[in-house]
PDB file of N, CA and C in Angstrom:
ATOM      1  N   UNK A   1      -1.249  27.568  10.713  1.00  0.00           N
ATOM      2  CA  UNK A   1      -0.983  26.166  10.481  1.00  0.00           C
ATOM      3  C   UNK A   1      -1.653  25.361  11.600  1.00  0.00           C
ATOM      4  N   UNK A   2      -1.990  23.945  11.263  1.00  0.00           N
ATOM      5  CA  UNK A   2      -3.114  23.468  12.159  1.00  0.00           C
ATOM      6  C   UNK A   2      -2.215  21.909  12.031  1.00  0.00           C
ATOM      7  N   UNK A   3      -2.170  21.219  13.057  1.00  0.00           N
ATOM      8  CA  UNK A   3      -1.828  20.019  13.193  1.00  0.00           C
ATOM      9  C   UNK A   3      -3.317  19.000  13.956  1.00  0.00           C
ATOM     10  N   UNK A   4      -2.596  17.665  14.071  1.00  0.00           N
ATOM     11  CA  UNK A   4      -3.137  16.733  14.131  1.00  0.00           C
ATOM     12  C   UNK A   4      -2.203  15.644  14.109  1.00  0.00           C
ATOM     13  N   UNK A   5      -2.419  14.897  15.916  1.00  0.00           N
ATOM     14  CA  UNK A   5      -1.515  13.667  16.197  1.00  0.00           C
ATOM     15  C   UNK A   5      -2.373  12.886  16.943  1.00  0.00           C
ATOM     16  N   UNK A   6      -2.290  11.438  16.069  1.00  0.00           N
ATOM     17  CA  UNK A   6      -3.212  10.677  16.413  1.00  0.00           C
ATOM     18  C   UNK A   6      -1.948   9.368  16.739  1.00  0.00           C
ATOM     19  N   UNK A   7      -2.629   8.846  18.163  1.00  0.00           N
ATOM     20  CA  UNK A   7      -1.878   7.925  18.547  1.00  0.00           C
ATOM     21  C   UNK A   7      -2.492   6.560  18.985  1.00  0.00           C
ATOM     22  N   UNK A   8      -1.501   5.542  18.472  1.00  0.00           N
ATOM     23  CA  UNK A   8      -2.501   4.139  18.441  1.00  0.00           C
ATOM     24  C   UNK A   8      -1.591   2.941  19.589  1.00  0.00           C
ATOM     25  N   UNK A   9      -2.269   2.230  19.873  1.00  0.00           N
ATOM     26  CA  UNK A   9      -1.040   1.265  20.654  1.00  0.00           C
ATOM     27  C   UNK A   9      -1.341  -0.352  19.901  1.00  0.00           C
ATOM     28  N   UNK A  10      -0.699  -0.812  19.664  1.00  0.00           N
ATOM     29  CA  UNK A  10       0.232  -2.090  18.554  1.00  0.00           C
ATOM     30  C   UNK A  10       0.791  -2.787  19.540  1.00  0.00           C
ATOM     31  N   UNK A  11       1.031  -4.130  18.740  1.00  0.00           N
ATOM     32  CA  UNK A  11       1.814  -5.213  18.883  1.00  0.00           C
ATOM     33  C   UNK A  11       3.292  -4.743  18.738  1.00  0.00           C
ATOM     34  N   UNK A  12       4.404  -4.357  19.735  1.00  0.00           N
ATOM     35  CA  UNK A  12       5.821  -3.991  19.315  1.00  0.00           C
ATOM     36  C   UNK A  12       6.100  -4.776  17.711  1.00  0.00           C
ATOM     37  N   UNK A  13       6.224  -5.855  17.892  1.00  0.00           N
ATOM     38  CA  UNK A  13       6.266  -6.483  16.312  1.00  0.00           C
ATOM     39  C   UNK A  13       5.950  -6.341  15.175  1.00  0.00           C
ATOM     40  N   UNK A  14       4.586  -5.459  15.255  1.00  0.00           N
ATOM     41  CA  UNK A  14       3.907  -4.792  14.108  1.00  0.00           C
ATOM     42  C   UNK A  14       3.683  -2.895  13.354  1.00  0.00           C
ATOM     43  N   UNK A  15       4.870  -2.876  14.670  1.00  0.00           N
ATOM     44  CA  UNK A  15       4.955  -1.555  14.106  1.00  0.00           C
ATOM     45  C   UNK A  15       5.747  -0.924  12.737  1.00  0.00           C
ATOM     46  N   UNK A  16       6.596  -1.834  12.392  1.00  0.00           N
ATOM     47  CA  UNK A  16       7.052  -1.845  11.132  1.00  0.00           C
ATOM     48  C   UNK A  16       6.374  -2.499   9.955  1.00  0.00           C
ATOM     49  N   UNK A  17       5.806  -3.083   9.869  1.00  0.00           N
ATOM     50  CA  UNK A  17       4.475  -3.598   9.085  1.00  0.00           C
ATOM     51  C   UNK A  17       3.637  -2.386   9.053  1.00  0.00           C
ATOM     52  N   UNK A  18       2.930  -1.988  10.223  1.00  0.00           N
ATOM     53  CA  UNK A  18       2.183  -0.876  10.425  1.00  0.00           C
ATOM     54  C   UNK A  18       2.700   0.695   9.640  1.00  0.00           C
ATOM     55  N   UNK A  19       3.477   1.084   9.453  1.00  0.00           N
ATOM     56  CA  UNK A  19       4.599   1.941   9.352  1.00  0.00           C
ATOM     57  C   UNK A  19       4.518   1.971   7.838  1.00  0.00           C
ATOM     58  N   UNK A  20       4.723   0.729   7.038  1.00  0.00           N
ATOM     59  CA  UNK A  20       5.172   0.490   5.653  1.00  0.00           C
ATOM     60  C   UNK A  20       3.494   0.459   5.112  1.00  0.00           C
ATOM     61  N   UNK A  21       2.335  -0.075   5.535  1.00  0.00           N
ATOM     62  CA  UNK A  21       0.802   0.446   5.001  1.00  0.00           C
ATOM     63  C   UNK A  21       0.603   1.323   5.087  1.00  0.00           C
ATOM     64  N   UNK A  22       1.224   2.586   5.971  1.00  0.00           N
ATOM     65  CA  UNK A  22       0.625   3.934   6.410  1.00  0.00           C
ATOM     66  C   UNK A  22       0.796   4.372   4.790  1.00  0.00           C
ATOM     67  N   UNK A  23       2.677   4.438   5.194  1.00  0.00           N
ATOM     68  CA  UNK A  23       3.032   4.972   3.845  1.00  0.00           C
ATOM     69  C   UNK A  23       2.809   4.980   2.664  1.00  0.00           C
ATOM     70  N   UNK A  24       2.500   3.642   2.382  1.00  0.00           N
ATOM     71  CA  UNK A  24       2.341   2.964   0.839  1.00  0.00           C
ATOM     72  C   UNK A  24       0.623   3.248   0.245  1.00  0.00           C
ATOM     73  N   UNK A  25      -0.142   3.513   1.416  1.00  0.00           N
ATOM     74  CA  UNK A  25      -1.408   2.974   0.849  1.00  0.00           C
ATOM     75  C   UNK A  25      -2.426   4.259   1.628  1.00  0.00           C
ATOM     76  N   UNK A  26      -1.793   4.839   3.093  1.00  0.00           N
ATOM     77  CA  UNK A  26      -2.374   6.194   3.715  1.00  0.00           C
ATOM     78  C   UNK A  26      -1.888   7.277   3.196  1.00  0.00           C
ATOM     79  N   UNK A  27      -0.640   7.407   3.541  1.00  0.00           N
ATOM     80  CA  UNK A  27      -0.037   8.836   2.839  1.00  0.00           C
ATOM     81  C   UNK A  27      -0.547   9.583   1.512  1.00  0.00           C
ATOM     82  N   UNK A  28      -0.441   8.785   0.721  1.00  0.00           N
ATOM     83  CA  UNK A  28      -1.267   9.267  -0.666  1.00  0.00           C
ATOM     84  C   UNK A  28      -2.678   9.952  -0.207  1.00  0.00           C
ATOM     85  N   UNK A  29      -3.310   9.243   0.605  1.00  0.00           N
ATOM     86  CA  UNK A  29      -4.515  10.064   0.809  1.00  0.00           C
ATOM     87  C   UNK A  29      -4.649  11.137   1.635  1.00  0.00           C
ATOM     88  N   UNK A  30      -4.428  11.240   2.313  1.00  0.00           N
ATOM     89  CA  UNK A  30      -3.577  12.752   3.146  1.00  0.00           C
ATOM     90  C   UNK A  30      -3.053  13.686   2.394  1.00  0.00           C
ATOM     91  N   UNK A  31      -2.075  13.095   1.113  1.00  0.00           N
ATOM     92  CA  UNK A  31      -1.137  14.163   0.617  1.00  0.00           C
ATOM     93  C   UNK A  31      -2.402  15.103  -0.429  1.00  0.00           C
ATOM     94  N   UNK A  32      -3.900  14.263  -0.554  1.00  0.00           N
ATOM     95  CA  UNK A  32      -4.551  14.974  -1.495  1.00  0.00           C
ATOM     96  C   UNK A  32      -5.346  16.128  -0.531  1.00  0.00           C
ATOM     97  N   UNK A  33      -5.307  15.902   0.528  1.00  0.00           N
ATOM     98  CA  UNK A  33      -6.561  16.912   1.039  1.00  0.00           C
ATOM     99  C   UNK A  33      -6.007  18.051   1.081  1.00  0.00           C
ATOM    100  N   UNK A  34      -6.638  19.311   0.700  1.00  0.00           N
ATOM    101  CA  UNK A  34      -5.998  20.601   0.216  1.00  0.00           C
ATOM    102  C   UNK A  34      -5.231  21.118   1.747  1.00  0.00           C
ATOM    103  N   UNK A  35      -4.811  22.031   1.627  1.00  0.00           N
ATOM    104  CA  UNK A  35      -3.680  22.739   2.727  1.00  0.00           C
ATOM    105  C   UNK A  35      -3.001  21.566   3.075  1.00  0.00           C
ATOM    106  N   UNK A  36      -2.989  20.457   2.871  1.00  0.00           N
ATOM    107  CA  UNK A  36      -1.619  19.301   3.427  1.00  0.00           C
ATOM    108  C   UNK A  36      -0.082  20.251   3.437  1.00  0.00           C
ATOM    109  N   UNK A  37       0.849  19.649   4.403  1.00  0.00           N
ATOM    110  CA  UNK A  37       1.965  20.148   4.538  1.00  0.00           C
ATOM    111  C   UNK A  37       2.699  19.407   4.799  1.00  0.00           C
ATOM    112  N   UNK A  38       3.046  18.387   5.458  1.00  0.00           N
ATOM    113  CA  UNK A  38       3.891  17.381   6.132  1.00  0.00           C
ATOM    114  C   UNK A  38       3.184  16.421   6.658  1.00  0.00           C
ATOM    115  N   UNK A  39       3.986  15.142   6.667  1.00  0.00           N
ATOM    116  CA  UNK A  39       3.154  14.234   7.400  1.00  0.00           C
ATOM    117  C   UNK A  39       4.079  13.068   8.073  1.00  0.00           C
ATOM    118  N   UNK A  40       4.205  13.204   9.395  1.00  0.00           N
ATOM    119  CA  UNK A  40       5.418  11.943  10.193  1.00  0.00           C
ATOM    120  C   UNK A  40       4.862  11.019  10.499  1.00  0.00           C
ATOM    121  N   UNK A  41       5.148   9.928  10.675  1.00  0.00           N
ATOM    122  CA  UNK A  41       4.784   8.772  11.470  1.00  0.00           C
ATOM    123  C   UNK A  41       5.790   8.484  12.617  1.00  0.00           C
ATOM    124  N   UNK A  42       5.639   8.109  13.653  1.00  0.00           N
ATOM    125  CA  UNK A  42       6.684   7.975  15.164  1.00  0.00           C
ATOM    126  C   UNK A  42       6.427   6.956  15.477  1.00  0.00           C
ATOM    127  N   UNK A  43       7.853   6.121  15.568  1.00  0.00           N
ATOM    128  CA  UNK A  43       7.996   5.467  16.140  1.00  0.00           C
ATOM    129  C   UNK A  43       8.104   5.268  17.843  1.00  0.00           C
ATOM    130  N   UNK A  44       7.099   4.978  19.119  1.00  0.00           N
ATOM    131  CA  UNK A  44       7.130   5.628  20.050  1.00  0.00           C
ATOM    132  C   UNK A  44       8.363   5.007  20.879  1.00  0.00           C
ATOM    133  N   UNK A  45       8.221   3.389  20.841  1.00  0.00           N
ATOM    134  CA  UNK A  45       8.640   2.344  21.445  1.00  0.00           C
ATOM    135  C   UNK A  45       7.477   1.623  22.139  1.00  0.00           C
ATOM    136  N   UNK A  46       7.607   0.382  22.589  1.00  0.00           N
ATOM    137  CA  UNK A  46       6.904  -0.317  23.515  1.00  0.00           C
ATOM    138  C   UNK A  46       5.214  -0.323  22.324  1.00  0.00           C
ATOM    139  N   UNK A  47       5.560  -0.324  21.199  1.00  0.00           N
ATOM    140  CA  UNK A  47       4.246  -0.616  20.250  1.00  0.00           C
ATOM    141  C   UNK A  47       3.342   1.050  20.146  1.00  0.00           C
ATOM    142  N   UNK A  48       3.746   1.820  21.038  1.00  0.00           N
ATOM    143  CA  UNK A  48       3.027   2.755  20.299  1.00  0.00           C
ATOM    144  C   UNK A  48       3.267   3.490  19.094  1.00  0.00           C
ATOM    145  N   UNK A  49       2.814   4.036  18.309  1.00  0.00           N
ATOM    146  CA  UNK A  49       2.898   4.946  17.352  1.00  0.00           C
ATOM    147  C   UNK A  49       2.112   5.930  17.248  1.00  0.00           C
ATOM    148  N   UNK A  50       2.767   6.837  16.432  1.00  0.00           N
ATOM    149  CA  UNK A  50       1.956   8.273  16.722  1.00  0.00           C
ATOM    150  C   UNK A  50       2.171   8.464  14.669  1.00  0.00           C
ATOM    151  N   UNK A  51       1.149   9.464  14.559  1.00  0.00           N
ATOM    152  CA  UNK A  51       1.135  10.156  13.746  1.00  0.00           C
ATOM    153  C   UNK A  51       0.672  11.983  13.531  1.00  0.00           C
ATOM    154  N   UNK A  52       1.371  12.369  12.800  1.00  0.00           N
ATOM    155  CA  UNK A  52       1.625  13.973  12.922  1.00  0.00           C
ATOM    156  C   UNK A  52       1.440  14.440  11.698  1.00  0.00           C
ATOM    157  N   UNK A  53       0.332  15.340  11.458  1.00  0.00           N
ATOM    158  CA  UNK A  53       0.411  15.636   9.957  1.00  0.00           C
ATOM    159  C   UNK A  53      -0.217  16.867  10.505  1.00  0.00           C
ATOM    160  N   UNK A  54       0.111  18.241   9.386  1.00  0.00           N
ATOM    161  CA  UNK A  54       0.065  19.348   9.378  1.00  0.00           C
ATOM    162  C   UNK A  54      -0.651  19.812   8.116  1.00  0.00           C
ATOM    163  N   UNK A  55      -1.269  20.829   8.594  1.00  0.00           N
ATOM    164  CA  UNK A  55      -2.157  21.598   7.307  1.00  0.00           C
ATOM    165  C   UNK A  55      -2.517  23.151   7.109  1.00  0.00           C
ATOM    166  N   UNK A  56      -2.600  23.138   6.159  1.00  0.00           N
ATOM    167  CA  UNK A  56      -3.043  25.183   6.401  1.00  0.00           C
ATOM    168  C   UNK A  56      -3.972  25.792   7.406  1.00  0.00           C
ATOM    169  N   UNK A  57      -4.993  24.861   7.119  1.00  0.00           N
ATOM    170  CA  UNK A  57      -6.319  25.213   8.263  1.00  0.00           C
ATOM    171  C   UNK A  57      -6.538  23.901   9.031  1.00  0.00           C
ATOM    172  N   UNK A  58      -8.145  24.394   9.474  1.00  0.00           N
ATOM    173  CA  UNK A  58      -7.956  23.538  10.456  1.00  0.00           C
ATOM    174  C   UNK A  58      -8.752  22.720  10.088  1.00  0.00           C
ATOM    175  N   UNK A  59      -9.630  22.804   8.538  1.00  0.00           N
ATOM    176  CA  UNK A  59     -10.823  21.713   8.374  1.00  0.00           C
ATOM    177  C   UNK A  59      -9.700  20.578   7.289  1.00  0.00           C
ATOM    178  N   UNK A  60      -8.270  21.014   7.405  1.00  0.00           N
ATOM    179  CA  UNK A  60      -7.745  20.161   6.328  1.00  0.00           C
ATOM    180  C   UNK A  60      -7.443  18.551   7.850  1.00  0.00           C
ATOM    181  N   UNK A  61      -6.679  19.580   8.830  1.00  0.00           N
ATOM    182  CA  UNK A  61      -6.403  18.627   9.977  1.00  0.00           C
ATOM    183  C   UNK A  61      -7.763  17.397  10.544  1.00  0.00           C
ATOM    184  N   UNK A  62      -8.809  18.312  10.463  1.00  0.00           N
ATOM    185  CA  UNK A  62     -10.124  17.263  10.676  1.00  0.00           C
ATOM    186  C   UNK A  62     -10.538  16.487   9.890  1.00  0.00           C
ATOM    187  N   UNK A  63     -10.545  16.859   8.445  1.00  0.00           N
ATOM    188  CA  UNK A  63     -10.609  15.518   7.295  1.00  0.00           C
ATOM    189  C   UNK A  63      -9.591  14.916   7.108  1.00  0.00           C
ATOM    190  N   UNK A  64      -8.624  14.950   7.525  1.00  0.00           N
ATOM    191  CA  UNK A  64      -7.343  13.586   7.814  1.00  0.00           C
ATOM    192  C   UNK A  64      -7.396  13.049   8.781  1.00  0.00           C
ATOM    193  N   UNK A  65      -8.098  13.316  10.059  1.00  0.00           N
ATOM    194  CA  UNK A  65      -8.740  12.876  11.552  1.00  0.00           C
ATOM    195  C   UNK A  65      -9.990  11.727  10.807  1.00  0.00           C
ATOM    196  N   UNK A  66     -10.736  12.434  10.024  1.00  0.00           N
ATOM    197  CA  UNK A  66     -12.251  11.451   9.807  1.00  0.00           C
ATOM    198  C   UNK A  66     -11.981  10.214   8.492  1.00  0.00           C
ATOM    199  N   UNK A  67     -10.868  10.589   7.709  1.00  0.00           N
ATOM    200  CA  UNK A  67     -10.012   9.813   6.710  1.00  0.00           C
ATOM    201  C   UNK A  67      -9.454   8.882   7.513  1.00  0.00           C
ATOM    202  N   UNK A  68      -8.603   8.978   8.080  1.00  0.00           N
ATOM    203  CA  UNK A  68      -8.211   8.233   9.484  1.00  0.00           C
ATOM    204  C   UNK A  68      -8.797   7.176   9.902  1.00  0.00           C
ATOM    205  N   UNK A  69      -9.751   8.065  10.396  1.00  0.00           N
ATOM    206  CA  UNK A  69     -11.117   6.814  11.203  1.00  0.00           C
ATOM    207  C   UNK A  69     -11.367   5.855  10.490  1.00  0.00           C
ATOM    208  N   UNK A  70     -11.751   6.034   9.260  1.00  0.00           N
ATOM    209  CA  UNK A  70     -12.514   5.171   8.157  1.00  0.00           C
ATOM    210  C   UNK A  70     -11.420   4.460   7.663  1.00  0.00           C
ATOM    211  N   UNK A  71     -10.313   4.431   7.498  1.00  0.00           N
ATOM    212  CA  UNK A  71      -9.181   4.021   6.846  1.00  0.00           C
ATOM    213  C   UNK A  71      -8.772   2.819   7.584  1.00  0.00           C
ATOM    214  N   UNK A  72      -8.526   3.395   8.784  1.00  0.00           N
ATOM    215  CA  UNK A  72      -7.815   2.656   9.858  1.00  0.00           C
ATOM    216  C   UNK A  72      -8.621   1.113  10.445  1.00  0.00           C
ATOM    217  N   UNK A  73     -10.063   1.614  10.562  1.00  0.00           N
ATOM    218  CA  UNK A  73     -10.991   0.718  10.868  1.00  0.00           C
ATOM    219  C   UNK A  73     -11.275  -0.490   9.194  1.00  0.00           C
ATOM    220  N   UNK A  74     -10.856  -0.139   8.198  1.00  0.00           N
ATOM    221  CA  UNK A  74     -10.787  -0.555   7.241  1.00  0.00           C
ATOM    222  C   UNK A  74      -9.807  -1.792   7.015  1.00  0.00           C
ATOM    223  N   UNK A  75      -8.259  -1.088   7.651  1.00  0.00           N
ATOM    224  CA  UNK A  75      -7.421  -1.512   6.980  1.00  0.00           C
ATOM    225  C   UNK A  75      -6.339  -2.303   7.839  1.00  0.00           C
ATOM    226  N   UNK A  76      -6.249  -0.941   9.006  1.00  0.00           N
ATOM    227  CA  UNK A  76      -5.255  -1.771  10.247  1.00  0.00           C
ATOM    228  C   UNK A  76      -6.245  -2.148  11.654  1.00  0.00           C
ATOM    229  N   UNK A  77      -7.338  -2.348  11.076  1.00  0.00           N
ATOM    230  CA  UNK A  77      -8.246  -2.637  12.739  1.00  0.00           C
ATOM    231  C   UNK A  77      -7.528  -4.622  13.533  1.00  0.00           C
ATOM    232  N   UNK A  78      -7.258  -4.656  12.701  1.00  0.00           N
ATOM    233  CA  UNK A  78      -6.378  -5.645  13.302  1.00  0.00           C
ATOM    234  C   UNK A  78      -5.090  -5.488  14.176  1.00  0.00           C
ATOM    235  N   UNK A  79      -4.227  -4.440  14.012  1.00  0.00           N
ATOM    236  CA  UNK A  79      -3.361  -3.497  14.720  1.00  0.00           C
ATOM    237  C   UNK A  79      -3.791  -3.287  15.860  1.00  0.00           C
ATOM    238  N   UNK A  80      -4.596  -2.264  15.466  1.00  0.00           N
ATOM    239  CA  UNK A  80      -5.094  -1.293  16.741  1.00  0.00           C
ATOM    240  C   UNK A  80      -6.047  -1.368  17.382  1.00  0.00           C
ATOM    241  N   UNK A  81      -6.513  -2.540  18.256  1.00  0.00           N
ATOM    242  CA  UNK A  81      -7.492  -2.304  19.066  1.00  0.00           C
ATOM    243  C   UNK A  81      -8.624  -1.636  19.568  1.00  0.00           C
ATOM    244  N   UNK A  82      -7.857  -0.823  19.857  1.00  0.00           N
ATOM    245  CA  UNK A  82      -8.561   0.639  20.477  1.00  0.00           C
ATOM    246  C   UNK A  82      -8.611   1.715  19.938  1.00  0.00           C
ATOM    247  N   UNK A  83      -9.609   2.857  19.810  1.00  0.00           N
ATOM    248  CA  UNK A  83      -9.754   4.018  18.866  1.00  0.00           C
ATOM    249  C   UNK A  83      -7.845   4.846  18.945  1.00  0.00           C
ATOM    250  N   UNK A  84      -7.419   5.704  18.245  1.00  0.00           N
ATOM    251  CA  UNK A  84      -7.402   6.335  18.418  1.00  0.00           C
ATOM    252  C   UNK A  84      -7.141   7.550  19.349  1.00  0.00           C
ATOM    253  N   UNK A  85      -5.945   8.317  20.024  1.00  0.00           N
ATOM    254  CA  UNK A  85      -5.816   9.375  21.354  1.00  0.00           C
ATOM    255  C   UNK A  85      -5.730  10.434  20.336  1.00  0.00           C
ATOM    256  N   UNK A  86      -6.531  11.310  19.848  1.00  0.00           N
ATOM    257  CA  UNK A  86      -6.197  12.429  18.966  1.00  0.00           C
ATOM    258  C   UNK A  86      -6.041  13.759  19.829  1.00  0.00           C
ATOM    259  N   UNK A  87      -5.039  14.510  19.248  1.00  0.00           N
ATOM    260  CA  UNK A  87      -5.179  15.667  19.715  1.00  0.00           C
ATOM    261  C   UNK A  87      -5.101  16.825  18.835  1.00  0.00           C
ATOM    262  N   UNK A  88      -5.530  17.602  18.509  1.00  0.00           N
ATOM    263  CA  UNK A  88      -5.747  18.450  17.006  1.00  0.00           C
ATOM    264  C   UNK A  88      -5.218  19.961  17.495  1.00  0.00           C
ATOM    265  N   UNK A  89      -4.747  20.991  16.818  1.00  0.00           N
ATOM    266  CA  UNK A  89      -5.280  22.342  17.154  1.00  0.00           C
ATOM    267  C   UNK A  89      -4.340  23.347  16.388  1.00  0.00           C
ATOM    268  N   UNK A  90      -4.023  24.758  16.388  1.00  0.00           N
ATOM    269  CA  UNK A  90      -3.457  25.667  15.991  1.00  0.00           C
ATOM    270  C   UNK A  90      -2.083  25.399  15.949  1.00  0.00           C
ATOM    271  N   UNK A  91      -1.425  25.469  15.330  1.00  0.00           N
ATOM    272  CA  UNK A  91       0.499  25.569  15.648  1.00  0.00           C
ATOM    273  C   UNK A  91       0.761  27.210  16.235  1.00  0.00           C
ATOM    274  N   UNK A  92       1.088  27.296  17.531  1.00  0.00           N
ATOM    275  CA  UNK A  92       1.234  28.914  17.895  1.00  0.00           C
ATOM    276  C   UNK A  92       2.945  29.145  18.229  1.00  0.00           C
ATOM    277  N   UNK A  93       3.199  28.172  18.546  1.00  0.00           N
ATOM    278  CA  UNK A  93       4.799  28.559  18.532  1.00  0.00           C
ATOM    279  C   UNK A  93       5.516  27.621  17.593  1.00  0.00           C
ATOM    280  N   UNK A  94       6.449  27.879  16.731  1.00  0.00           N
ATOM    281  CA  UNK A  94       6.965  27.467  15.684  1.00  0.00           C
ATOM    282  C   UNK A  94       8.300  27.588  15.782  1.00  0.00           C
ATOM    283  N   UNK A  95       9.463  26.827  15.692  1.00  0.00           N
ATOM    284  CA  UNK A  95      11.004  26.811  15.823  1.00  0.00           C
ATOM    285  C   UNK A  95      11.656  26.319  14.513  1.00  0.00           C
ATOM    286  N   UNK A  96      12.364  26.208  14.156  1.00  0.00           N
ATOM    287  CA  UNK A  96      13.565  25.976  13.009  1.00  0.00           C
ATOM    288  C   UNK A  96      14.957  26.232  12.955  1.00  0.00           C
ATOM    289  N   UNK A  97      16.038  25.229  12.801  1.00  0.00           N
ATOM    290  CA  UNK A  97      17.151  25.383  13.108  1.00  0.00           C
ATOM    291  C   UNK A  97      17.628  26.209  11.903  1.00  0.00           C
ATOM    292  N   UNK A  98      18.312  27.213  12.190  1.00  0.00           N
ATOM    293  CA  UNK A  98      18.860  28.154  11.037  1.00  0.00           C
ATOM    294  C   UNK A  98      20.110  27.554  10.880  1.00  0.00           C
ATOM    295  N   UNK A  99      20.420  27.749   9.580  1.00  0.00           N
ATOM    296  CA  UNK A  99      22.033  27.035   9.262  1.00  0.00           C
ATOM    297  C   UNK A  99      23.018  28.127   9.261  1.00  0.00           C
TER     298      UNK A  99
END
């Protein structure tokens, strides 16, 4: 499993605005790229936000990185200023609360 968390810094005010386009109008496109698995959005505080999405491999995590790019600069470049803090790679330790 391969992740990918890309983090942006915002207007505190617009992170709920920000939050409700991801979902409504990003998510869908993420949920198509093959190996998709999950996908969070974080609320950080103080205007940052993060996003976390997971995939089988690792070329699913990089075409939601380059989807991203193009999307973001599209849609919320008014948001976000500045590129982008990505950090991508393998999931090697894995936890789950057993019931």
């Amino acid at each position: 499993m391969y992740l990918s968390i890309r983090r942006y810094k915002t207007d505190e005010a617009y992170v709920g605005e920000v939050m409700k386009l991801v979902e409504d109008r990003f998510l869908p496109l993420i949920g198509e790229i093959p190996g998709f698995i999950k996908y969070y959005g974080v609320d950080c505080g103080d205007g940052l936000v993060a996003f976390i999405n997971f995939f089988e491999d690792e070329g699913g995590a990089e075409a939601s990185n380059d989807i991203a790019s193009v999307w973001v600069k599209e849609n919320l470049a008014n948001y976000f200023p500045l590129p982008a803090d990505i950090t991508a790679g393998k999931v090697m330790v894995k936890g789950e609360r057993v019931s």
